[in-house]
Protein backbone atom coordinates (compact mmCIF):
# COMPACT_ATOMS: atom_id res chain seq x y z
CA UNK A 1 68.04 123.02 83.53
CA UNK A 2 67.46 120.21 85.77
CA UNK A 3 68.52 117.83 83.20
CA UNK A 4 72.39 119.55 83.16
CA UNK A 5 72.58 119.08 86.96
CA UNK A 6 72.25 115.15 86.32
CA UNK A 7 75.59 113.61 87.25
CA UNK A 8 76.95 116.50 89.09
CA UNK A 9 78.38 115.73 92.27
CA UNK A 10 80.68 117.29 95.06
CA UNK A 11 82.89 115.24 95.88
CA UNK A 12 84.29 116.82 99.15
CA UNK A 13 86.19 114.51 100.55
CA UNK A 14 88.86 114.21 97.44
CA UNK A 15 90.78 117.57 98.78
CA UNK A 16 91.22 115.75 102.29
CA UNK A 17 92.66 112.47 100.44
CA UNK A 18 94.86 114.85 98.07
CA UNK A 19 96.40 116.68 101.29
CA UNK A 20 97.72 113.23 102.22
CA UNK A 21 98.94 112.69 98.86
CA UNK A 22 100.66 115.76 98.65
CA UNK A 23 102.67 115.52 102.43
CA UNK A 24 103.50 111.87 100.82
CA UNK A 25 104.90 112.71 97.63
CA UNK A 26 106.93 115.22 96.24
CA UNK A 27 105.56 117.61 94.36
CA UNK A 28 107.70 116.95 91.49
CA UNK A 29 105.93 113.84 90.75
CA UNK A 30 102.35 113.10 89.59
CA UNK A 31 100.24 112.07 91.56
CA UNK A 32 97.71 109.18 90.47
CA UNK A 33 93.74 109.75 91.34
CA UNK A 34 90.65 108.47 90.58
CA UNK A 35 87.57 110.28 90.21
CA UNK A 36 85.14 108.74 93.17
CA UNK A 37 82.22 109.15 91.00
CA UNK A 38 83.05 107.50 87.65
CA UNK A 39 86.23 106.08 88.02
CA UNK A 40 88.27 108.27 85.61
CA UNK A 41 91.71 107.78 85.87
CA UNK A 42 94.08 111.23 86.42
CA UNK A 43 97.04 112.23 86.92
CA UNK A 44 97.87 115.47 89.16
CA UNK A 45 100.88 118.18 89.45
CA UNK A 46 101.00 120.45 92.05
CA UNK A 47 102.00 123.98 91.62
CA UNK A 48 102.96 126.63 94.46
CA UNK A 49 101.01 129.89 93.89
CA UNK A 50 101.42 133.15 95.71
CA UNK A 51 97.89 133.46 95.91
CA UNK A 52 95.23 131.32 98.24
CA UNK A 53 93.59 129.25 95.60
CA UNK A 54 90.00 128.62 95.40
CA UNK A 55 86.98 127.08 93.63
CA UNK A 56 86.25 123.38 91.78
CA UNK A 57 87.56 121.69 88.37
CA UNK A 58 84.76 119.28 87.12
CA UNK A 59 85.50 115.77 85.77
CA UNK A 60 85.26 115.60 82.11
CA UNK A 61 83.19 112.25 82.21
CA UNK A 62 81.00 113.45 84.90
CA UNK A 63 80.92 116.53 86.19
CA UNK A 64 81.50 115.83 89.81
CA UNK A 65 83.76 118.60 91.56
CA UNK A 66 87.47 118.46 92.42
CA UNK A 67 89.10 120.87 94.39
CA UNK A 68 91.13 123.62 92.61
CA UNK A 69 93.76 123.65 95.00
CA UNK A 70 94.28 124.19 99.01
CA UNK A 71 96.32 127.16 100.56
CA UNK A 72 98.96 128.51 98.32
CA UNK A 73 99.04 124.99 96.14
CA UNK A 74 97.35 124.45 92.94
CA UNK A 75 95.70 121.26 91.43
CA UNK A 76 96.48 120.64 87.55
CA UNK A 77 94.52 117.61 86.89
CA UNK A 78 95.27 115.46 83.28
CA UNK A 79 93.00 113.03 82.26
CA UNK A 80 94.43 109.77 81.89
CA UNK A 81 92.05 107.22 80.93
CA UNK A 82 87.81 107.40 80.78
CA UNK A 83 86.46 104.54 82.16
């Protein structure tokens, strides 16, 4: 078990820098981002939800936690390009 834990981080300061993004841009566009851990390259959309959204997405390369969403908006991440 301890060896799937390797390479899993929280990254909790990525839902502070989206926020900025998001009162930025519109939330038509994407919005680029990089994955503080390994460097993967995505791209995110926005989505209004009528319910408070909660909980992580992991990075496909490695693991470390993005935030699902914050308030009523919700986080579709697409992978762009592995580093």
């Amino acid at each position: 078990m301890a060896a799937n834990a390797v390479g899993r981080r929280n990254v909790s300061n990525v839902g502070a820098a989206l926020i900025t993004h998001l009162t930025t841009m519109s939330q038509s566009k994407p919005i680029p981002f990089r994955c503080p851990s390994c460097e993967a390259e995505y791209k995110i959309v926005t989505i209004e939800v009528s319910d408070a959204v909660d909980g992580k997405i992991r990075c496909l390369k490695c693991d470390a936690l993005f935030p699902a969403g914050e308030g009523h908006v919700a986080f579709k991440y697409f992978l762009v390009r592995r580093k």
